[in-house]
C-alpha atoms as a PDB file:
ATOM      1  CA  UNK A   1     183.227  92.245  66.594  1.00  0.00           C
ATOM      2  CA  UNK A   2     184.552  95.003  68.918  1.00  0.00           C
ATOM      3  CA  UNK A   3     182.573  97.615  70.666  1.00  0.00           C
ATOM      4  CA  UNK A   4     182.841 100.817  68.294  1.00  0.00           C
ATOM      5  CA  UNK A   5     181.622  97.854  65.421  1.00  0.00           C
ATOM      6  CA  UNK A   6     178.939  96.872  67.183  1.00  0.00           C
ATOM      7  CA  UNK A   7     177.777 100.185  67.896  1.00  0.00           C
ATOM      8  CA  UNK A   8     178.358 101.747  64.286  1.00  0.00           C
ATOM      9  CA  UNK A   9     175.993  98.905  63.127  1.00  0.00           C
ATOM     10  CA  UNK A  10     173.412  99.700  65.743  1.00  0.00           C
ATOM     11  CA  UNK A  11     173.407 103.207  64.596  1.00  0.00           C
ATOM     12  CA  UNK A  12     172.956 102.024  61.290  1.00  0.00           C
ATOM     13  CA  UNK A  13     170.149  99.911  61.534  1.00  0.00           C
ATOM     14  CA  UNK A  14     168.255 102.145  64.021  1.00  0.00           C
ATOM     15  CA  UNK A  15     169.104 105.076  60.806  1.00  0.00           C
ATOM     16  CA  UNK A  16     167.939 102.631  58.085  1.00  0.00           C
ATOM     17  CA  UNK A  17     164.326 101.694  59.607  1.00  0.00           C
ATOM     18  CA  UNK A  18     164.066 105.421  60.100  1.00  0.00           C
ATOM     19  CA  UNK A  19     161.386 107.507  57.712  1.00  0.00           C
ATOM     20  CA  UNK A  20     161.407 110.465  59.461  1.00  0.00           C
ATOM     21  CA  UNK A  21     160.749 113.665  57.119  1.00  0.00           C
ATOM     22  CA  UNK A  22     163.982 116.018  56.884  1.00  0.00           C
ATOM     23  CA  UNK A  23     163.747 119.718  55.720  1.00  0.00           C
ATOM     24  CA  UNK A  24     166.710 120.106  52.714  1.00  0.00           C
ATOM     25  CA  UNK A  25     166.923 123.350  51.171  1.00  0.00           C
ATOM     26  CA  UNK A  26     166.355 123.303  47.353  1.00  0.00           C
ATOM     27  CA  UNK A  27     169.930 123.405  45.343  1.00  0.00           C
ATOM     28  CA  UNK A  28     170.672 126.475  43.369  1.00  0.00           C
ATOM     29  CA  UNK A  29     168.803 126.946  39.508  1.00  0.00           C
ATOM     30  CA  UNK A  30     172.115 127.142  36.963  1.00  0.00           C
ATOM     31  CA  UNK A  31     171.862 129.857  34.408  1.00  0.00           C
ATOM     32  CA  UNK A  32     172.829 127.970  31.819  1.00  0.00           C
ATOM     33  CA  UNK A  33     170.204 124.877  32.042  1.00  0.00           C
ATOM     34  CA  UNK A  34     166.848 125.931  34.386  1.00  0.00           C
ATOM     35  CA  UNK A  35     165.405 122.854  35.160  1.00  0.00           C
ATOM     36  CA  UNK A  36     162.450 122.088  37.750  1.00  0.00           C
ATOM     37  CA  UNK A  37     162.578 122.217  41.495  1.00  0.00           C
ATOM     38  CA  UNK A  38     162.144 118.728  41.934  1.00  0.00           C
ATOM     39  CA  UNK A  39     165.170 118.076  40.109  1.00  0.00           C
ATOM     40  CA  UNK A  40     167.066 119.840  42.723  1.00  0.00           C
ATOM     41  CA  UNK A  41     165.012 118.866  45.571  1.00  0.00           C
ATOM     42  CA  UNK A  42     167.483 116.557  47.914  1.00  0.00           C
ATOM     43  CA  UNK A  43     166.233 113.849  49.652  1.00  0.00           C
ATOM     44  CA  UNK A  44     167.681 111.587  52.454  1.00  0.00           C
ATOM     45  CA  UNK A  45     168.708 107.849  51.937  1.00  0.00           C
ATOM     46  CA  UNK A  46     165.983 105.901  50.572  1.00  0.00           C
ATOM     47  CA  UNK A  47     166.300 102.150  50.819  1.00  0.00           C
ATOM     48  CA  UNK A  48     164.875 100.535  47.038  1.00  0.00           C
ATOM     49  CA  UNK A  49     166.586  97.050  48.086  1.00  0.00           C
ATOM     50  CA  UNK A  50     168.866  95.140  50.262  1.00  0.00           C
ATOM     51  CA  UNK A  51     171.787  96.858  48.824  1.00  0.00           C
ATOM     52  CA  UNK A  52     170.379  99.630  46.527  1.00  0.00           C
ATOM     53  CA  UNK A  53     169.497 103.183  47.693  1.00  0.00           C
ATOM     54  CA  UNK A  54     168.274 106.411  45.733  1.00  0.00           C
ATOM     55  CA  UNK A  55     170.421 108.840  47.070  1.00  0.00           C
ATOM     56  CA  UNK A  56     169.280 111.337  44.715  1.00  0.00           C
ATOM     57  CA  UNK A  57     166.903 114.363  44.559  1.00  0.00           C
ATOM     58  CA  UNK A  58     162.902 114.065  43.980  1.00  0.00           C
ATOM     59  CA  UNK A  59     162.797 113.799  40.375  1.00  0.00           C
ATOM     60  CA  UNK A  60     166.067 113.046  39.389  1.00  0.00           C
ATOM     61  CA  UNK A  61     167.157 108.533  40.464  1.00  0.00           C
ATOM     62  CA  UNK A  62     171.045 108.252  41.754  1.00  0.00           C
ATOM     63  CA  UNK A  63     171.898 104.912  42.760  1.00  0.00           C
ATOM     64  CA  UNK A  64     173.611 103.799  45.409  1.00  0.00           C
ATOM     65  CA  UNK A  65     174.795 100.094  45.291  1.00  0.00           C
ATOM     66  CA  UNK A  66     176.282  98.956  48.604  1.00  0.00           C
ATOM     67  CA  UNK A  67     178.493  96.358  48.360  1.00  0.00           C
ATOM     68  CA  UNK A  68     181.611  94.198  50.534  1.00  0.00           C
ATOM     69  CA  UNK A  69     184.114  95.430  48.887  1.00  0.00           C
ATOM     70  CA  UNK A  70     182.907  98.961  48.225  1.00  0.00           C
ATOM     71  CA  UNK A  71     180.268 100.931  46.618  1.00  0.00           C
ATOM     72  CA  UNK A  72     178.999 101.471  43.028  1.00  0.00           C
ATOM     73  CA  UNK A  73     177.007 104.812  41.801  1.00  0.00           C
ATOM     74  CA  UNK A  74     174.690 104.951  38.674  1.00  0.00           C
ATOM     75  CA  UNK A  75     173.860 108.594  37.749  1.00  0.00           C
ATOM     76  CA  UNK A  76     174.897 111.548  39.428  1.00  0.00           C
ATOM     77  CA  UNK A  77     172.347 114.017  38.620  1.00  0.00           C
ATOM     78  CA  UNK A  78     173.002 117.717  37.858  1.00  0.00           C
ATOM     79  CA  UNK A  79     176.285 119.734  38.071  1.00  0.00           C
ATOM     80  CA  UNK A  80     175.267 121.008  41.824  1.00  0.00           C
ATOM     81  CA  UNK A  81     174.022 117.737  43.470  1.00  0.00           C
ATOM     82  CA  UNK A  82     177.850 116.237  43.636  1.00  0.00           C
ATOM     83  CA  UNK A  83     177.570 117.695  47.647  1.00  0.00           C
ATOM     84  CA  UNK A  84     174.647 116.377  48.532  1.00  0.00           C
ATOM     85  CA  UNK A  85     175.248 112.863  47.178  1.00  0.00           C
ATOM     86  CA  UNK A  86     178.712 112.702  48.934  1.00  0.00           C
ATOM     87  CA  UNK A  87     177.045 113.475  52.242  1.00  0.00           C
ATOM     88  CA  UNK A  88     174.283 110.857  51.658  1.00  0.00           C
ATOM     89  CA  UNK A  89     176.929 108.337  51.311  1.00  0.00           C
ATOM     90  CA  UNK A  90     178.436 109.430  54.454  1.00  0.00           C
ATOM     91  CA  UNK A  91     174.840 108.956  56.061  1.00  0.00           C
ATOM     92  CA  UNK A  92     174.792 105.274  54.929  1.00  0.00           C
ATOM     93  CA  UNK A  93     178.575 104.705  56.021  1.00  0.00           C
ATOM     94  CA  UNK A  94     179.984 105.071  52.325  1.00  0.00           C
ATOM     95  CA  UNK A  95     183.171 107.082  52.819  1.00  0.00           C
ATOM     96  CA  UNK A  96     184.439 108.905  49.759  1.00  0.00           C
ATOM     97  CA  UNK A  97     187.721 106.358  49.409  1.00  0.00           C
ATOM     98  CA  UNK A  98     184.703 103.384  49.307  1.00  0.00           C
ATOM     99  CA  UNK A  99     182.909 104.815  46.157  1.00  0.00           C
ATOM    100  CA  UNK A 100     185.174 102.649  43.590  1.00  0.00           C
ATOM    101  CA  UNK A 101     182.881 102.680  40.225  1.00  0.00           C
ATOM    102  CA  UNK A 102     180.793 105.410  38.746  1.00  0.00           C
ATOM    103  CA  UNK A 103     178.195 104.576  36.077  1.00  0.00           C
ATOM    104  CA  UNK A 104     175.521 105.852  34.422  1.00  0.00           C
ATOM    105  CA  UNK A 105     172.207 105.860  31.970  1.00  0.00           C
ATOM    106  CA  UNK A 106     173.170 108.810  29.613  1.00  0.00           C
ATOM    107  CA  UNK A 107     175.413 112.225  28.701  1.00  0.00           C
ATOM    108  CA  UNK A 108     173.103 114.665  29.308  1.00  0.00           C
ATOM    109  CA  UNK A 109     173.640 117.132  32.334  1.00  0.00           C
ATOM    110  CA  UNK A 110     170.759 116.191  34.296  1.00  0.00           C
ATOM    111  CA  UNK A 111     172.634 112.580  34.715  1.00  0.00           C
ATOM    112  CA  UNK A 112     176.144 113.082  34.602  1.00  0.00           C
ATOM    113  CA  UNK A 113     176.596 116.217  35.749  1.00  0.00           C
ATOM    114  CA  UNK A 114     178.387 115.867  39.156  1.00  0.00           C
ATOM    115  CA  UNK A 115     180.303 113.047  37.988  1.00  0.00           C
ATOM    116  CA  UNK A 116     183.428 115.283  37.228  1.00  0.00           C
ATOM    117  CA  UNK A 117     183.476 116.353  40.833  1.00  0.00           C
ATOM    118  CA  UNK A 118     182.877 113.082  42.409  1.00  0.00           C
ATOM    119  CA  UNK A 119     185.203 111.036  40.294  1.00  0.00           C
ATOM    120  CA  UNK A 120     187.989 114.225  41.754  1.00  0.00           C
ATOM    121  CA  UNK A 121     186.625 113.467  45.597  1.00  0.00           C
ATOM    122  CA  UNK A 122     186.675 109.454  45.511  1.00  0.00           C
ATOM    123  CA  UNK A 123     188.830 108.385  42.967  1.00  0.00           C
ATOM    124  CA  UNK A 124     185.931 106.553  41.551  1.00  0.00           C
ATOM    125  CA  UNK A 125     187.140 104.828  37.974  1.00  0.00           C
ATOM    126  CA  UNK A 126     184.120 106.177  35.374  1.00  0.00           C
ATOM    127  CA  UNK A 127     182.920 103.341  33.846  1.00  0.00           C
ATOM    128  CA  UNK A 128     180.804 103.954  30.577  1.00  0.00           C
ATOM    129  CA  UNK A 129     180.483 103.312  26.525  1.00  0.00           C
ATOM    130  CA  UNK A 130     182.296 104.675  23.636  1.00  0.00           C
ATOM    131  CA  UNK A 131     179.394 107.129  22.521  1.00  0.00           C
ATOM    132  CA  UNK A 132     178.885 108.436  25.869  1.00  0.00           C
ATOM    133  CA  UNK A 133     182.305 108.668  26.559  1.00  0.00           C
ATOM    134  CA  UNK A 134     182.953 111.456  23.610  1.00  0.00           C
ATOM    135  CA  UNK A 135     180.222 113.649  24.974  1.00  0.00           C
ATOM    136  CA  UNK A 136     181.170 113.383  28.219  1.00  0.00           C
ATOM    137  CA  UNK A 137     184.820 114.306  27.171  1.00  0.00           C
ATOM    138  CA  UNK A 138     183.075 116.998  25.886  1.00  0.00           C
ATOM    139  CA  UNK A 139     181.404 118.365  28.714  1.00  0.00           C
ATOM    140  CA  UNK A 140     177.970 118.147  26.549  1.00  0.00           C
ATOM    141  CA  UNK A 141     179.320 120.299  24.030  1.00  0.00           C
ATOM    142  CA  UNK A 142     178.095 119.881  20.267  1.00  0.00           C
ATOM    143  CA  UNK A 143     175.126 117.427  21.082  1.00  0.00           C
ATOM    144  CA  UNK A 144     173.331 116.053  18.275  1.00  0.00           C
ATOM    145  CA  UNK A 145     169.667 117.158  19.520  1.00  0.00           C
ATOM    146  CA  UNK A 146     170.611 120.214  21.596  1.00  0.00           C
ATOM    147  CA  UNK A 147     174.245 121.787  20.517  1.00  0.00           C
ATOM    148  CA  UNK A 148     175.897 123.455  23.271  1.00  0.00           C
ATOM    149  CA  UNK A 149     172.586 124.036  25.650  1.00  0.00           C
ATOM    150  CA  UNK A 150     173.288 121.646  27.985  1.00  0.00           C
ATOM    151  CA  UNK A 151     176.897 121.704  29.463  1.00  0.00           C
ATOM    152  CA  UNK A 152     178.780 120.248  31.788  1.00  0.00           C
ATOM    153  CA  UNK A 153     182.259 119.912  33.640  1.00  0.00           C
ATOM    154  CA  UNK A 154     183.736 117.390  31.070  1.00  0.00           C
ATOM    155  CA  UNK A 155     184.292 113.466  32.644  1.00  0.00           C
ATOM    156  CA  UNK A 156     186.889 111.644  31.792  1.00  0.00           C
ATOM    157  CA  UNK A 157     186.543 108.057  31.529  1.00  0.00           C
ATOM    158  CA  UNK A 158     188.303 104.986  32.812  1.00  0.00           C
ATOM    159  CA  UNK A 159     186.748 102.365  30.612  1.00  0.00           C
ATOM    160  CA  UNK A 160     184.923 101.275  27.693  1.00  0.00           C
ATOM    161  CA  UNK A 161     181.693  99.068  27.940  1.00  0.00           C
ATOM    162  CA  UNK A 162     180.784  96.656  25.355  1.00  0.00           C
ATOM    163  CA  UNK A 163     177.415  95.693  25.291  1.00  0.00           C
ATOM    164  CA  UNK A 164     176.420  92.981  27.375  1.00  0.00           C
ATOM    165  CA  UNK A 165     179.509  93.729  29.388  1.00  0.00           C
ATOM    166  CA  UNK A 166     179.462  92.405  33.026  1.00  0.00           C
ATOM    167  CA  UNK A 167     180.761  94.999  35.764  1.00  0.00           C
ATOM    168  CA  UNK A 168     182.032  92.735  38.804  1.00  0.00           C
ATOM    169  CA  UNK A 169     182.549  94.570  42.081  1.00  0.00           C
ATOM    170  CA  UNK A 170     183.017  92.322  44.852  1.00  0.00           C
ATOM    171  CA  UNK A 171     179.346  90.387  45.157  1.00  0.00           C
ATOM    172  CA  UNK A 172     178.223  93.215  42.976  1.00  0.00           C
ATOM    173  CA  UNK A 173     177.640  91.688  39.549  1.00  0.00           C
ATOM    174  CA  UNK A 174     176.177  94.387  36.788  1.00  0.00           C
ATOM    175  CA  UNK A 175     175.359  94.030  33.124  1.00  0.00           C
ATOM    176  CA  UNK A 176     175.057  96.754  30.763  1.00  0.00           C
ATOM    177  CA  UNK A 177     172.294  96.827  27.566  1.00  0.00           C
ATOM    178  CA  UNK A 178     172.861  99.036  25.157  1.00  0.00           C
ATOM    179  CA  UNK A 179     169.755 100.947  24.336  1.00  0.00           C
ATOM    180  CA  UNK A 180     170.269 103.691  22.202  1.00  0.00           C
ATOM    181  CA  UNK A 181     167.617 106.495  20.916  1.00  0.00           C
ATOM    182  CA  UNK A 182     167.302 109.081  23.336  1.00  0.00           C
ATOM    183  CA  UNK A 183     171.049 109.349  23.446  1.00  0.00           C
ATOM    184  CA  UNK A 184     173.468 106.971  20.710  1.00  0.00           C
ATOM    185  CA  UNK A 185     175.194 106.094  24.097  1.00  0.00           C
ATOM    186  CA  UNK A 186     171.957 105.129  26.069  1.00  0.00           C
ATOM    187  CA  UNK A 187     172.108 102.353  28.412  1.00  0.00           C
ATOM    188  CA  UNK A 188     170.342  99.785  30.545  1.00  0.00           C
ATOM    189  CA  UNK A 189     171.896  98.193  33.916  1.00  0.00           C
ATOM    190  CA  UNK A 190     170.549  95.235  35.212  1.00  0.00           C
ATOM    191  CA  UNK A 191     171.456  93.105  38.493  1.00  0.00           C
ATOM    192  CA  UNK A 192     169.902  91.148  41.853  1.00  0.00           C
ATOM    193  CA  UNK A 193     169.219  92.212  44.932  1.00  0.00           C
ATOM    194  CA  UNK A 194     166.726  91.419  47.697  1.00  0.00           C
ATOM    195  CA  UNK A 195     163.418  93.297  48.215  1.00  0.00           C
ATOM    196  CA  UNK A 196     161.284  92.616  50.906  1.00  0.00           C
ATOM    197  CA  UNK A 197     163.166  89.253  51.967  1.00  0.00           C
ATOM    198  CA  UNK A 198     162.787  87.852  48.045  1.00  0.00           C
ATOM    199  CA  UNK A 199     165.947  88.058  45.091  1.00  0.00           C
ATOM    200  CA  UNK A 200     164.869  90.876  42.518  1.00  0.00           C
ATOM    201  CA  UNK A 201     165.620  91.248  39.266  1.00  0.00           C
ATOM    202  CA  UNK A 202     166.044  95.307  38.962  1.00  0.00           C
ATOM    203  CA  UNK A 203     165.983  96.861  35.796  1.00  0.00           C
ATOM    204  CA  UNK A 204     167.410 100.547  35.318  1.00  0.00           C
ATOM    205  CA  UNK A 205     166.376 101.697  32.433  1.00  0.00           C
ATOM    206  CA  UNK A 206     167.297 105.088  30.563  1.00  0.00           C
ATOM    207  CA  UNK A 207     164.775 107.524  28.967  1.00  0.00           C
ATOM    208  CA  UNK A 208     163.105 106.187  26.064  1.00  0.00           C
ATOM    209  CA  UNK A 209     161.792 109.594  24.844  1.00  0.00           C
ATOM    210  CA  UNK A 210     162.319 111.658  22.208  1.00  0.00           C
ATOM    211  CA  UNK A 211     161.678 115.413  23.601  1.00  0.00           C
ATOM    212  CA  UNK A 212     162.319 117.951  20.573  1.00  0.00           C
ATOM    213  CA  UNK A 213     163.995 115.645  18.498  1.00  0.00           C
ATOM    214  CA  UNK A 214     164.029 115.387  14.309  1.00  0.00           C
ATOM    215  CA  UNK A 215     163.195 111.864  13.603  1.00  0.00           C
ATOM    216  CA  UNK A 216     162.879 112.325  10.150  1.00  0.00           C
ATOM    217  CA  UNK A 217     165.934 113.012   7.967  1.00  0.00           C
ATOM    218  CA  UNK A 218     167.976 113.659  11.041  1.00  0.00           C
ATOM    219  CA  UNK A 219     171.232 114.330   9.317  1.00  0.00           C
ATOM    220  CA  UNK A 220     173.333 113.702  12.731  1.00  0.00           C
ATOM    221  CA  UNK A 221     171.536 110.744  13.463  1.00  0.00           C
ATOM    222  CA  UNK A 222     169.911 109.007  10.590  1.00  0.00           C
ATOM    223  CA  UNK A 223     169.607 105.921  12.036  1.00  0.00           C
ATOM    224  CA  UNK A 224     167.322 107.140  15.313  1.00  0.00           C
ATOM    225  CA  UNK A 225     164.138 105.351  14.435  1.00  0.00           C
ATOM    226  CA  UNK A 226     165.322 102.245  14.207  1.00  0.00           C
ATOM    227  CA  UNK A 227     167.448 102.694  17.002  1.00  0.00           C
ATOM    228  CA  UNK A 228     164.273 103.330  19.362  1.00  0.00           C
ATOM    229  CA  UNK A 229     162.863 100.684  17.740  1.00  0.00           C
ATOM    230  CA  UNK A 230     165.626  98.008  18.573  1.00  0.00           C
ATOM    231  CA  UNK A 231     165.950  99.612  22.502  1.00  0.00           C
ATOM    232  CA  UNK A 232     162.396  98.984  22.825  1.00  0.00           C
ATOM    233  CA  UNK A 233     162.601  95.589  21.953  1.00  0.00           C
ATOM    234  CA  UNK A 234     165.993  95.096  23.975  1.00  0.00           C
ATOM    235  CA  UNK A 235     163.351  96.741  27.106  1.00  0.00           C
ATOM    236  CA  UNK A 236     160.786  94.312  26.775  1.00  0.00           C
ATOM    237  CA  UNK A 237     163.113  91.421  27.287  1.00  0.00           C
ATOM    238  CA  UNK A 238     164.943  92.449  29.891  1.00  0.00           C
ATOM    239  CA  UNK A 239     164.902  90.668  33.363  1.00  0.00           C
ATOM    240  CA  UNK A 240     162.909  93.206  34.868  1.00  0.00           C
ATOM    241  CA  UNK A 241     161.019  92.628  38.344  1.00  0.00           C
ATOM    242  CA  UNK A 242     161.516  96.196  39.490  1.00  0.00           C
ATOM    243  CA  UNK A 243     161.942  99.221  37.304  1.00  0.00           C
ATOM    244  CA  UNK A 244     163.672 101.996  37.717  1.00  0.00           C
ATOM    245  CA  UNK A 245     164.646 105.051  35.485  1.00  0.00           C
ATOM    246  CA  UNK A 246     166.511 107.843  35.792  1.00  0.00           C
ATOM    247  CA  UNK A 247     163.316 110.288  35.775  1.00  0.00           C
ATOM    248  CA  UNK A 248     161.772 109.002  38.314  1.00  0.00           C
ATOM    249  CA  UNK A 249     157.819 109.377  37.953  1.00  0.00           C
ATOM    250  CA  UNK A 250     158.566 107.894  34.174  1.00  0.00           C
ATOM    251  CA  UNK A 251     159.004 104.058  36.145  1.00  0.00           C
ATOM    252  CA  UNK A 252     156.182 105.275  38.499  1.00  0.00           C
ATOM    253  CA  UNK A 253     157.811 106.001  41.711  1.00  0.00           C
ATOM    254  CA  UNK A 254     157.625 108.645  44.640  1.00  0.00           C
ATOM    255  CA  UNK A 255     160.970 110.253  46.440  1.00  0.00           C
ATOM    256  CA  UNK A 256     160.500 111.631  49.423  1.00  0.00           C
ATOM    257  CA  UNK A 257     160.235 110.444  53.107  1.00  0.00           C
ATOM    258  CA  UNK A 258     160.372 107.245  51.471  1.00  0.00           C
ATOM    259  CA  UNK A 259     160.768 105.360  48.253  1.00  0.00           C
ATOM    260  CA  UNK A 260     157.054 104.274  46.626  1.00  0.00           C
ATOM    261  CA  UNK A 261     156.312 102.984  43.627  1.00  0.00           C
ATOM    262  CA  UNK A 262     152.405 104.517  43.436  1.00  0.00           C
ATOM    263  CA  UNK A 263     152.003 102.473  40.393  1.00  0.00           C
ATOM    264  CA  UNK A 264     154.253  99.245  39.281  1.00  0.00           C
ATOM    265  CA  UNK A 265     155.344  99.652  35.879  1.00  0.00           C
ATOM    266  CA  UNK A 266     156.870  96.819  33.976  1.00  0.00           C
ATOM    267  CA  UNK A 267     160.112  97.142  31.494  1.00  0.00           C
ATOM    268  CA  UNK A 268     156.964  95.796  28.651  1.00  0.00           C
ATOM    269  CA  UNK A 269     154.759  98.686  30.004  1.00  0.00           C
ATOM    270  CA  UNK A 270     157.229 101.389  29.517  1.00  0.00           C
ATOM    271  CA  UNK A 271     158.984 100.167  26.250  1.00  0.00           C
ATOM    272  CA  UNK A 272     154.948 100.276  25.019  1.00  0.00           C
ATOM    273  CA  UNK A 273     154.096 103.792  26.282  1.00  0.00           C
ATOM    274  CA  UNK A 274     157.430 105.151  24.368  1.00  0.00           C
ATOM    275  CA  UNK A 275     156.936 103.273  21.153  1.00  0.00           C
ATOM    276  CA  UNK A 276     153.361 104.567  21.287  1.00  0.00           C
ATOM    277  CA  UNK A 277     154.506 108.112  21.996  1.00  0.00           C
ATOM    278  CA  UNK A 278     157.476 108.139  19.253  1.00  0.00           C
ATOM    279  CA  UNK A 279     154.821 106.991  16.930  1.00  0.00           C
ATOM    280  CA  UNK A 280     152.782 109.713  17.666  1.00  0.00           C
ATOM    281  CA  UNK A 281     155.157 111.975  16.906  1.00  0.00           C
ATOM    282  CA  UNK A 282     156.407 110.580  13.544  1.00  0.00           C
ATOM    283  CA  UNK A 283     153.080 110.878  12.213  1.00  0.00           C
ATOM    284  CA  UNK A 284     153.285 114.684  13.461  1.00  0.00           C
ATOM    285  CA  UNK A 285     156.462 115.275  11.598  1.00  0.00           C
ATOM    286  CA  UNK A 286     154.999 112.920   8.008  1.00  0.00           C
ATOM    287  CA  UNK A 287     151.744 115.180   8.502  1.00  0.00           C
ATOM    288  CA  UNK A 288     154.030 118.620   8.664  1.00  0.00           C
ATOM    289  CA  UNK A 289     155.885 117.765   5.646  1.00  0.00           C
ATOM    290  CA  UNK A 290     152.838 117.307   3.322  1.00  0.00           C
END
């Protein structure tokens, strides 16, 4: 190992064991999709695991996955967080060129919609399933749930997922669940890292929720119920020491000088909350009907 090696590694380490508070500005509101602030509240490098960061904003999980022979992204947040994640990477030595895969939970905007502009700045190959990767094409246009509300630069993508499809990157070994019901092209990722010195089954798990939706009769998507009710049982089985989810607080955790979990959530736990709450809400819709 040479000198300038041996001292970009120092600086490294000495930056990861860092928690130091840093002042970012708030990213600008879009006109066409207001969202809250701590959706575009930017946040340094926070370490989850060995080889997994949230490089993300407050409320809003983007995940970095370090690996030998380059780097992996899940989510990319909203349209105007594709800066900020590039220069996080750069903080954790993750040049542009070393971002070589792009995935992701779901189509809306709040997830995917940066990916346009990163995939143009790395090179990244978008990696996704068939159902996303129409909406995506689309940009978010004609939605099932909300039309042409939430838009987005329109993603192309690379390749097609099958579920239960392995993605391999070097010692970085992914598999995808299909889990659909908030979106038809919802997904889980699962894989193992280290946390605190032990392996770690982590479990990223999309929204399970339902916000606004017909459930009843929904004429673009009759099968919904039963879709939920399959992804909730696919959640409960999933290896799933650590959760994470793409709205943060949903899995329980804190990001901001650091990366908490206040309160450990299981993949059971939230699969249970979400069948609980969509049941709720069909009995709102039966009751409206009578």
């Amino acid at each position: 190992m040479n000198i300038r090696t041996k001292l970009a590694a120092i600086v490294m380490t000495v930056y990861a064991s860092t928690t130091m508070a840093e002042n970012f500005s708030v990213l600008p509101q879009l006109e066409n999709y207001k969202v809250p602030e701590s959706w575009r509240q930017p946040v340094a490098p926070l370490k989850i695991a060995d080889n997994t960061w949230q490089i993300g904003t407050e409320g809003i999980t983007s995940l970095l996955l370090k690996g030998k022979e380059g780097s992996i992204l899940i989510d990319g947040g909203m349209e105007q967080t594709a800066e900020h994640l590039l220069e996080n990477m750069r903080r954790l030595g993750v040049a542009p060129s070393d971002l070589k895969l792009i995935l992701h939970s779901q189509a809306h905007a709040d997830h995917v919609g940066s990916l346009a502009e990163l995939k143009r700045v790395t090179g990244a190959q978008v990696v996704t399933n068939a159902e996303s990767a129409v909406l995506m094409a689309r940009g978010g246009a004609n939605d099932i749930h909300f039309a042409d509300e939430l838009l987005y630069p329109p993603v192309k993508t690379d390749r097609i997922l099958h579920d239960g499809e392995q993605v391999v990157l070097g010692n970085l070994r992914l598999r995808v669940h299909f889990i659909p019901g908030h979106t038809p092209g919802s997904m889980a990722w699962t894989w193992e890292d280290v946390a605190d010195g032990k392996a770690t089954d982590i479990a990223y798990v999309d929204s399970l929720t339902a916000p606004g939706y017909q459930l009843i009769d929904n004429s673009r998507y009759p099968n919904i119920v039963e879709d939920f009710r399959t992804s909730f049982a696919r959640v409960r089985d999933l290896p799933c020491d650590l959760l994470l989810t793409p709205h943060a607080p949903a899995s329980g955790w804190e990001f901001k000088n650091q990366a908490i979990q206040n309160k450990r959530v299981t993949c059971g736990q939230y699969a249970q909350k979400a069948e609980a709450r969509l049941n709720k809400k069909l009995e709102a819709e039966k009751n409206s009907d009578d």
